[in-house]
PDB file of N, CA and C in Angstrom:
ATOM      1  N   UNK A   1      -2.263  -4.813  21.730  1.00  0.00           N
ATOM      2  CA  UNK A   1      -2.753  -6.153  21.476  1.00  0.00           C
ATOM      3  C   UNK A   1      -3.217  -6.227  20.025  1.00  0.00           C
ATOM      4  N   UNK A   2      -3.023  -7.259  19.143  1.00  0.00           N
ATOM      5  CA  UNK A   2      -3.361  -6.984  17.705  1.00  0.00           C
ATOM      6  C   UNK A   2      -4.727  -7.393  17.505  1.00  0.00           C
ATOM      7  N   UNK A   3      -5.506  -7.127  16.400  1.00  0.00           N
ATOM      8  CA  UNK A   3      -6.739  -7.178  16.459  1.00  0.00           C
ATOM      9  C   UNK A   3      -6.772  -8.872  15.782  1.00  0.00           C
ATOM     10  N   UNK A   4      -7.909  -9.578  16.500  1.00  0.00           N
ATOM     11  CA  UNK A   4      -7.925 -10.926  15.972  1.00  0.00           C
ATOM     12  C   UNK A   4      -8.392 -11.281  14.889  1.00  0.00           C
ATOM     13  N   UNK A   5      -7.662 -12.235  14.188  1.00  0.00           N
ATOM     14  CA  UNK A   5      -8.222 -12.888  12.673  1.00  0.00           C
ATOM     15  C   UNK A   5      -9.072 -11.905  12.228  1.00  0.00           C
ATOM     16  N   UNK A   6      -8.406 -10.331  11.738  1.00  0.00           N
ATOM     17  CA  UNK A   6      -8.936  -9.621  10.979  1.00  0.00           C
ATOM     18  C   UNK A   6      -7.985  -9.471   9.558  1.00  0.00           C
ATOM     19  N   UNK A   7      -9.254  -9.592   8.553  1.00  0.00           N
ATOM     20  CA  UNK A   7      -8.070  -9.909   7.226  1.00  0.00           C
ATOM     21  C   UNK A   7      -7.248  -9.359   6.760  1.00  0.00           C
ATOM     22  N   UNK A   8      -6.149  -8.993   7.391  1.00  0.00           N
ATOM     23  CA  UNK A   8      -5.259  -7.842   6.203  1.00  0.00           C
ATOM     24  C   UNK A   8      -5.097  -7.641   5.145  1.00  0.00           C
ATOM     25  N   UNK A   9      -5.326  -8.068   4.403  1.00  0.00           N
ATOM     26  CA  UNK A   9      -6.075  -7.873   2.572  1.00  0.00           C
ATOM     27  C   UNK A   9      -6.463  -6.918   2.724  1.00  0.00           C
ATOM     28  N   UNK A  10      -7.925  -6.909   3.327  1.00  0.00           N
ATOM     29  CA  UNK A  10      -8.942  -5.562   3.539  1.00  0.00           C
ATOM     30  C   UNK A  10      -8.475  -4.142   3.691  1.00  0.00           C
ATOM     31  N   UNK A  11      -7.377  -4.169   4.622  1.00  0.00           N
ATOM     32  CA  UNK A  11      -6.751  -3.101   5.366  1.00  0.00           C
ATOM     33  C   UNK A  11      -6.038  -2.009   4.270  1.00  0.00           C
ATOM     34  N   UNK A  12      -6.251  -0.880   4.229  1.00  0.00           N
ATOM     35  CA  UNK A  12      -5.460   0.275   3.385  1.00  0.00           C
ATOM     36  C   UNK A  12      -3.870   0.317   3.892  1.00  0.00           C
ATOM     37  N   UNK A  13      -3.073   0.572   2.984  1.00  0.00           N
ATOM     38  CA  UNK A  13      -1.419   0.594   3.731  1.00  0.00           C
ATOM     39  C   UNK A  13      -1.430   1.346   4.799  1.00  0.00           C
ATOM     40  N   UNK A  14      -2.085   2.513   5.326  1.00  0.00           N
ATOM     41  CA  UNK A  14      -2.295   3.809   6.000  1.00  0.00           C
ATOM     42  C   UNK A  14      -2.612   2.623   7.147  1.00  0.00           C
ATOM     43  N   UNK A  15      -3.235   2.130   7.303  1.00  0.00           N
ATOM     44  CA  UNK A  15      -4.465   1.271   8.555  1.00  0.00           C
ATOM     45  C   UNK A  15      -3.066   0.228   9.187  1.00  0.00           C
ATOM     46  N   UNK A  16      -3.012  -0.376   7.882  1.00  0.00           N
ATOM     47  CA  UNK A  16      -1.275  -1.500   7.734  1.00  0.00           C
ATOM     48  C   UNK A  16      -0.523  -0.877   8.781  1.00  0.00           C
ATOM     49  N   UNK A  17      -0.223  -0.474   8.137  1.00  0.00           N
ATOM     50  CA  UNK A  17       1.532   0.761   8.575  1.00  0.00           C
ATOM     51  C   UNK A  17       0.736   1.140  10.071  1.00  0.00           C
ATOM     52  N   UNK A  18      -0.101   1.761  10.675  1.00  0.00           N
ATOM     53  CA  UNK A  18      -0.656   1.868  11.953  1.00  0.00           C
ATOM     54  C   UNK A  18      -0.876   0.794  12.535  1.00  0.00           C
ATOM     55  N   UNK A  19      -1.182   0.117  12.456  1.00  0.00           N
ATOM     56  CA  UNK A  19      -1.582  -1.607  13.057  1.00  0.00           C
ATOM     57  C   UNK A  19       0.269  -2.158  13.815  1.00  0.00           C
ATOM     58  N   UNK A  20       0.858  -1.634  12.460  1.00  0.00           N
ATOM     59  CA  UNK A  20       2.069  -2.429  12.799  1.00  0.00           C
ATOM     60  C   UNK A  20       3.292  -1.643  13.674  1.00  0.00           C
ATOM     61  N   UNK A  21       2.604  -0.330  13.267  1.00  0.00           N
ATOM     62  CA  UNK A  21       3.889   0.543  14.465  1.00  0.00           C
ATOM     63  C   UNK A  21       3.100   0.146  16.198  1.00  0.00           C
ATOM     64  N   UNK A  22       1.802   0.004  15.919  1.00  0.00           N
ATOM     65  CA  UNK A  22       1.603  -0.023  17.609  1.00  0.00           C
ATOM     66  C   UNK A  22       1.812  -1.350  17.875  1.00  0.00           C
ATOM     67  N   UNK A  23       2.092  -2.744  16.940  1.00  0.00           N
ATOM     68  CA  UNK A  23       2.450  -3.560  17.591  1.00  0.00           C
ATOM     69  C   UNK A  23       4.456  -3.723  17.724  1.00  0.00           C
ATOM     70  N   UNK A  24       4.639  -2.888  17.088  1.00  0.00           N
ATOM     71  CA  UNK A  24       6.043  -2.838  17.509  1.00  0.00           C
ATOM     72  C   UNK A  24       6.206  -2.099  19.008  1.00  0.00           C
ATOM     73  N   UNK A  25       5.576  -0.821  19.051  1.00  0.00           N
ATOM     74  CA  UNK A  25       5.978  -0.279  20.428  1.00  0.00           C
ATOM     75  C   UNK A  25       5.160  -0.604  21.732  1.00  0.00           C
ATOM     76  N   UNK A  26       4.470  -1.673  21.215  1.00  0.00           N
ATOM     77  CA  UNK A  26       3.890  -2.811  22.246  1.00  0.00           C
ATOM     78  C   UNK A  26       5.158  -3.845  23.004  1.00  0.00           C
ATOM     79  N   UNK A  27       5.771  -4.382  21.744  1.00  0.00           N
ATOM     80  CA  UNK A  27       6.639  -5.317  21.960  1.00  0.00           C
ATOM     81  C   UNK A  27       7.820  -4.752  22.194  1.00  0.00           C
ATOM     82  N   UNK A  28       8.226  -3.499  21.608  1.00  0.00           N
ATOM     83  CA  UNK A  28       9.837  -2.921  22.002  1.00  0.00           C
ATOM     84  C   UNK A  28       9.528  -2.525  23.785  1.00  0.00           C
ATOM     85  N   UNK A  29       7.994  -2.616  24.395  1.00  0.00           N
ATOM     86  CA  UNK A  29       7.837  -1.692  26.054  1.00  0.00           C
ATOM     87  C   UNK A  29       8.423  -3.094  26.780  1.00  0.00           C
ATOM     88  N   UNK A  30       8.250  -4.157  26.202  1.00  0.00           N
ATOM     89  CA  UNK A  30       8.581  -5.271  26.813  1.00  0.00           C
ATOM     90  C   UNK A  30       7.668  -5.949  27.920  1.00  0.00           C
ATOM     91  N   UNK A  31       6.317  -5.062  28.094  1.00  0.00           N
ATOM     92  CA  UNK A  31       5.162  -5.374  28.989  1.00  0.00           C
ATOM     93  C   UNK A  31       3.999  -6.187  28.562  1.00  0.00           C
ATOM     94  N   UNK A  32       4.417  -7.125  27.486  1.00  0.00           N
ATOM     95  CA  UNK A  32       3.275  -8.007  26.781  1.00  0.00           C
ATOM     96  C   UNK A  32       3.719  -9.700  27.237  1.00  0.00           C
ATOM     97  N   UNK A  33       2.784 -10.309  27.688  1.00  0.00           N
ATOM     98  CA  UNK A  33       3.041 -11.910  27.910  1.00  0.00           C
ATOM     99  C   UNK A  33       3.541 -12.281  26.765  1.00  0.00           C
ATOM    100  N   UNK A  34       4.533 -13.130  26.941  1.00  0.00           N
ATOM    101  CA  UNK A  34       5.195 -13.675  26.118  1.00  0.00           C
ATOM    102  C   UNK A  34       3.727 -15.009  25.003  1.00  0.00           C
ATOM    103  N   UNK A  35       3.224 -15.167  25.219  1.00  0.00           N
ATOM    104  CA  UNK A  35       2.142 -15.640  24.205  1.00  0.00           C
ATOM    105  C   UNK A  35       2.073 -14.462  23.616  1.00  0.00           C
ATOM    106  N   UNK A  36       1.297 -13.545  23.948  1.00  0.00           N
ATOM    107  CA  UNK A  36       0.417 -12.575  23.270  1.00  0.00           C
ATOM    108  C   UNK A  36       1.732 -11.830  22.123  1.00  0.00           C
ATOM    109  N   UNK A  37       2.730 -11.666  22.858  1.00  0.00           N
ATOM    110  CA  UNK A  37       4.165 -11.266  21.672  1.00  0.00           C
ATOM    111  C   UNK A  37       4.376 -11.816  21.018  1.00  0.00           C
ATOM    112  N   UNK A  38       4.111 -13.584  21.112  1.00  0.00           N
ATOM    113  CA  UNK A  38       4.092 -14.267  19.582  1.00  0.00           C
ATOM    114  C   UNK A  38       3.432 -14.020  18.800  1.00  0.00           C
ATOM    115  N   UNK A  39       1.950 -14.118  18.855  1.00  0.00           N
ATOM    116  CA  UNK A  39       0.779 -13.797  18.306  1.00  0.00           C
ATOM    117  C   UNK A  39       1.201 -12.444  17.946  1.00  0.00           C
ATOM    118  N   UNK A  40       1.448 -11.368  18.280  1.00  0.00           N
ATOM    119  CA  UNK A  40       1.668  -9.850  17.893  1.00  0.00           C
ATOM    120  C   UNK A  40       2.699  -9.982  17.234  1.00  0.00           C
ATOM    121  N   UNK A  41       3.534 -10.562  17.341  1.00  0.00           N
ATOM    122  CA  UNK A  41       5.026 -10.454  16.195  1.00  0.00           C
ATOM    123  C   UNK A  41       4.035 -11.314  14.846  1.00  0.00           C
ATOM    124  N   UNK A  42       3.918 -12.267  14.943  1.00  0.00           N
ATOM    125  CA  UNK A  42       3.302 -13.300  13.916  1.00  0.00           C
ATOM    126  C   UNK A  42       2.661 -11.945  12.928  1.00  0.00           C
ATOM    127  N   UNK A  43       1.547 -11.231  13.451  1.00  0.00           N
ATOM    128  CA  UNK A  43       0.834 -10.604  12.865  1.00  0.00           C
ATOM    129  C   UNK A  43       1.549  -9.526  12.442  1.00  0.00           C
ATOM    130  N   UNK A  44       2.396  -8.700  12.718  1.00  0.00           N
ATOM    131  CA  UNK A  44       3.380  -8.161  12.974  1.00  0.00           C
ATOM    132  C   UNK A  44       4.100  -8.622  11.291  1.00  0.00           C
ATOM    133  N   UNK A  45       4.494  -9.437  11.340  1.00  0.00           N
ATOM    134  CA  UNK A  45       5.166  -9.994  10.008  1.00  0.00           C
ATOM    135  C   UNK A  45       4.141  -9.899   8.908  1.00  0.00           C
ATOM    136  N   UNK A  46       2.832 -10.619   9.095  1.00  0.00           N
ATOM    137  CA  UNK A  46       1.806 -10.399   8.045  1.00  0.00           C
ATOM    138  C   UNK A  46       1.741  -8.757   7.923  1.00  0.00           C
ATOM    139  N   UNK A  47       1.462  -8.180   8.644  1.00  0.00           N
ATOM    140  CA  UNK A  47       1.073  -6.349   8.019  1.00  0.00           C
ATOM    141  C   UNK A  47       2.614  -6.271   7.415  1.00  0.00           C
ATOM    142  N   UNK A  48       3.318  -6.192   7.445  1.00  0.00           N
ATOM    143  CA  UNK A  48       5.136  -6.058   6.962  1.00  0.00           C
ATOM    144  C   UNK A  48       4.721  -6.610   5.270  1.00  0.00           C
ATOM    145  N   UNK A  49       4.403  -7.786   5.187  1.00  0.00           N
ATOM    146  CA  UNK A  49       4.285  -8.449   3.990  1.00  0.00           C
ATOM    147  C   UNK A  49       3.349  -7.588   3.121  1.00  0.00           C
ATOM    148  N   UNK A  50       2.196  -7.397   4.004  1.00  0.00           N
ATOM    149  CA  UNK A  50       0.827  -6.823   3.264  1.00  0.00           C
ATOM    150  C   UNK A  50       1.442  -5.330   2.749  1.00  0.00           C
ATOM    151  N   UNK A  51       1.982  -4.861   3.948  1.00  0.00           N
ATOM    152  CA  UNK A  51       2.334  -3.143   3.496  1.00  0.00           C
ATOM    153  C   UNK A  51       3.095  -3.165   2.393  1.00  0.00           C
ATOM    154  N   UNK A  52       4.685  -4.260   2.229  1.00  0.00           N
ATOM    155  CA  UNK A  52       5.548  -4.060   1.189  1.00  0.00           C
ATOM    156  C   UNK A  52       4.784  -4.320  -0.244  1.00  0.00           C
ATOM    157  N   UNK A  53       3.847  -5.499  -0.163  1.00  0.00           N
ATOM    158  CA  UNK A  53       2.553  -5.395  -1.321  1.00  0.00           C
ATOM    159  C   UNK A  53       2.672  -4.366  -1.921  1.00  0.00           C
ATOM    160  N   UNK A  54       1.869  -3.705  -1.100  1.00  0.00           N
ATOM    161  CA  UNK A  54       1.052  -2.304  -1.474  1.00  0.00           C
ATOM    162  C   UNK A  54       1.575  -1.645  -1.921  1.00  0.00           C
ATOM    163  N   UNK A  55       3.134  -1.333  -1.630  1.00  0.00           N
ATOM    164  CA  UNK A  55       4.212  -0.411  -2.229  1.00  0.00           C
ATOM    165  C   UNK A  55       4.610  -0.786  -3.430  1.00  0.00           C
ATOM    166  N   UNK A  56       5.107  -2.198  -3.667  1.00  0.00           N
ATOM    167  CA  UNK A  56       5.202  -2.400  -4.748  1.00  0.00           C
ATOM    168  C   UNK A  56       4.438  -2.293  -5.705  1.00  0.00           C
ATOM    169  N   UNK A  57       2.967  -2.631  -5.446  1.00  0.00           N
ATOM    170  CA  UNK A  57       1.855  -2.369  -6.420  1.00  0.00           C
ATOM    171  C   UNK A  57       1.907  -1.002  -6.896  1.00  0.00           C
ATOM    172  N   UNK A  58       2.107   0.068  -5.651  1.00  0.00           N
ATOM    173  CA  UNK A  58       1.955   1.358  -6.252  1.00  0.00           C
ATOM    174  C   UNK A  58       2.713   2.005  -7.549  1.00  0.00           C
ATOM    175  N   UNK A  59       4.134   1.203  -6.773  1.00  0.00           N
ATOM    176  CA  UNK A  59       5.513   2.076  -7.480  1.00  0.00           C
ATOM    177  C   UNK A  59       5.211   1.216  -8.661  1.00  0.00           C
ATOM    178  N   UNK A  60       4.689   0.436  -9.040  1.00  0.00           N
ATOM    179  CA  UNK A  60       4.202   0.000 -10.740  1.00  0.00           C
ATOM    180  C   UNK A  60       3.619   0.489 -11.632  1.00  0.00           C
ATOM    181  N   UNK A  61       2.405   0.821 -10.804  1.00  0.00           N
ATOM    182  CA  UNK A  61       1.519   1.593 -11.011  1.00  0.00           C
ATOM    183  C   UNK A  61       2.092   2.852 -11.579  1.00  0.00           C
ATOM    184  N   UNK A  62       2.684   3.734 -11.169  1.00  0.00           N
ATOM    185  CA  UNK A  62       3.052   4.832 -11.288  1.00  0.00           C
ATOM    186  C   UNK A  62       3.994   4.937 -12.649  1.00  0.00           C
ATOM    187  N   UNK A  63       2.909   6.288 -13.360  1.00  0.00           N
ATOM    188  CA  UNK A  63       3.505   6.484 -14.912  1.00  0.00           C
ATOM    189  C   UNK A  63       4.196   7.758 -14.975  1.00  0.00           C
ATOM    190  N   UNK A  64       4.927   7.588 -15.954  1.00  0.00           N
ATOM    191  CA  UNK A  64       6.242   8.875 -15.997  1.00  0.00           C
ATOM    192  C   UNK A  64       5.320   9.391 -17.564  1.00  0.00           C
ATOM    193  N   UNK A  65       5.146  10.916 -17.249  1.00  0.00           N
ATOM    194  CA  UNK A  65       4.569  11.577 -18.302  1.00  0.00           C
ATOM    195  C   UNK A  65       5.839  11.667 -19.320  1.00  0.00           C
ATOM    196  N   UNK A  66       5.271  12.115 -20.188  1.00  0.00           N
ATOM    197  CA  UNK A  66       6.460  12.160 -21.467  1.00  0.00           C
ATOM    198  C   UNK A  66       6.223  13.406 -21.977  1.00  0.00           C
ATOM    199  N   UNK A  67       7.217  14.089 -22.016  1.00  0.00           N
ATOM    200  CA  UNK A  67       6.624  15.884 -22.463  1.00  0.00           C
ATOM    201  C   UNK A  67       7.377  15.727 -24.000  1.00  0.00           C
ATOM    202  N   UNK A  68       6.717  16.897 -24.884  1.00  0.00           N
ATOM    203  CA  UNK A  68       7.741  17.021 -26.262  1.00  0.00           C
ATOM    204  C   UNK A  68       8.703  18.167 -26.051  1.00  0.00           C
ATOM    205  N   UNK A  69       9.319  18.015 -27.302  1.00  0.00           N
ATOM    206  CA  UNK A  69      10.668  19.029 -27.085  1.00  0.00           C
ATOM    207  C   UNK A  69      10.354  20.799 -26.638  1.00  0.00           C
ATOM    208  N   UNK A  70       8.815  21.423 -26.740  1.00  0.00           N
ATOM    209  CA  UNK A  70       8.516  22.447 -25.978  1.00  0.00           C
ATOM    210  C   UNK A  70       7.961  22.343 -24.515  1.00  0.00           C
ATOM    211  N   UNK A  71       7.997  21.272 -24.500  1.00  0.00           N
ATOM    212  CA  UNK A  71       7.890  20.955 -22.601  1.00  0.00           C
ATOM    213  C   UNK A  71       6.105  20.442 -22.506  1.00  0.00           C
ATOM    214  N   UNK A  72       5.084  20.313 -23.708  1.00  0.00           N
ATOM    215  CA  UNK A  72       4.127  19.769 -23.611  1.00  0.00           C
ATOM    216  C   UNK A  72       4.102  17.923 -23.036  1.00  0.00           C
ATOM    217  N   UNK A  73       2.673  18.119 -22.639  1.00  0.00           N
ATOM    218  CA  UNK A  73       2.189  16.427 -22.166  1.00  0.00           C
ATOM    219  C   UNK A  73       2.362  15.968 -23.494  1.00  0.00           C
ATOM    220  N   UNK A  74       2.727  14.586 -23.962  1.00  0.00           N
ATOM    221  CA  UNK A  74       2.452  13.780 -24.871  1.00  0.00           C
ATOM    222  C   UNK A  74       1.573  12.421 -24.632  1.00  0.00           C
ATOM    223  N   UNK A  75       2.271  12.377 -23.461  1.00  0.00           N
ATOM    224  CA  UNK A  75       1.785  10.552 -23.122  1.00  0.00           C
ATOM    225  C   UNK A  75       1.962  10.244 -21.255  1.00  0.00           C
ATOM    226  N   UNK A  76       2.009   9.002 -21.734  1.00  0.00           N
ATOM    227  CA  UNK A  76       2.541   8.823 -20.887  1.00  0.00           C
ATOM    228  C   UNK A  76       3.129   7.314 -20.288  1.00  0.00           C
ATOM    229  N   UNK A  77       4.280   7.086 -19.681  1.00  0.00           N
ATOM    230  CA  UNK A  77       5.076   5.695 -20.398  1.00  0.00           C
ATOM    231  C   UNK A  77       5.349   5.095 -18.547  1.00  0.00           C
ATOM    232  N   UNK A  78       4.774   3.545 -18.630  1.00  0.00           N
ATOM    233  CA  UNK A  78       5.118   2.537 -17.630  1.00  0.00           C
ATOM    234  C   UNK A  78       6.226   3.317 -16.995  1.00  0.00           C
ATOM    235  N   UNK A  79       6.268   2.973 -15.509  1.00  0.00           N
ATOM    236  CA  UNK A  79       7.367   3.262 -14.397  1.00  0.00           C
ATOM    237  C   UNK A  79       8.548   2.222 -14.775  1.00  0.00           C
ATOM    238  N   UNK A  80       9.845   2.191 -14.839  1.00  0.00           N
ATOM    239  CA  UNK A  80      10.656   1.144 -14.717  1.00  0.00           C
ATOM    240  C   UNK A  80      11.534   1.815 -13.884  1.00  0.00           C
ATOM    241  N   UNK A  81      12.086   0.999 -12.982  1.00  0.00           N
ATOM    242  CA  UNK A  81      13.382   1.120 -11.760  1.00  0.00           C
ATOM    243  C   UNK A  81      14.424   1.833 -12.303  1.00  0.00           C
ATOM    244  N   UNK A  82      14.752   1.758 -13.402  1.00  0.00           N
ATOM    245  CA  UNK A  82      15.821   1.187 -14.338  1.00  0.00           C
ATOM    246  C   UNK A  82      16.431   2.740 -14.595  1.00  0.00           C
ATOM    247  N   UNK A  83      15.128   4.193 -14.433  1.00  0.00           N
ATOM    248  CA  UNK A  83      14.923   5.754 -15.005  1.00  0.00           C
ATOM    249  C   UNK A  83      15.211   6.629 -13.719  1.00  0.00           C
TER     250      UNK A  83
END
């Protein structure tokens, strides 16, 4: 059963990502009233949204060190998809 009008903002991806596997293998048992599976899918979609957030924020986040030509740290340079 999903937890009510609790803010998923708040929630860590870890909490996310748990919230949303038990409302999937809630709804894949096929033993939930069809109300309560709307409401659980609905929410269901919000943690999906919130989690892909979070990922994206991270993988931005994340910097590629830059070594010099003897293999030392120099820096360190923005993530792009692109490397």
């Amino acid at each position: 059963m999903p937890k009510a009008v609790e803010n998923i903002d708040k929630l860590t991806f870890e909490d996310a990502l748990t919230e949303l596997d038990e409302i999937v293998r809630a709804l894949e048992s096929g033993a939930t009233p069809l109300e309560e599976s709307i409401k659980s899918y609905e929410r269901g979609m919000a943690l999906k949204s919130h989690c892909e957030a979070r990922l994206k924020d991270a993988r931005l986040r994340v910097e590629k060190i830059t070594l010099s030509a003897d293999g030392k740290p120099t820096g360190k340079t923005p993530f792009t998809a692109d490397e």
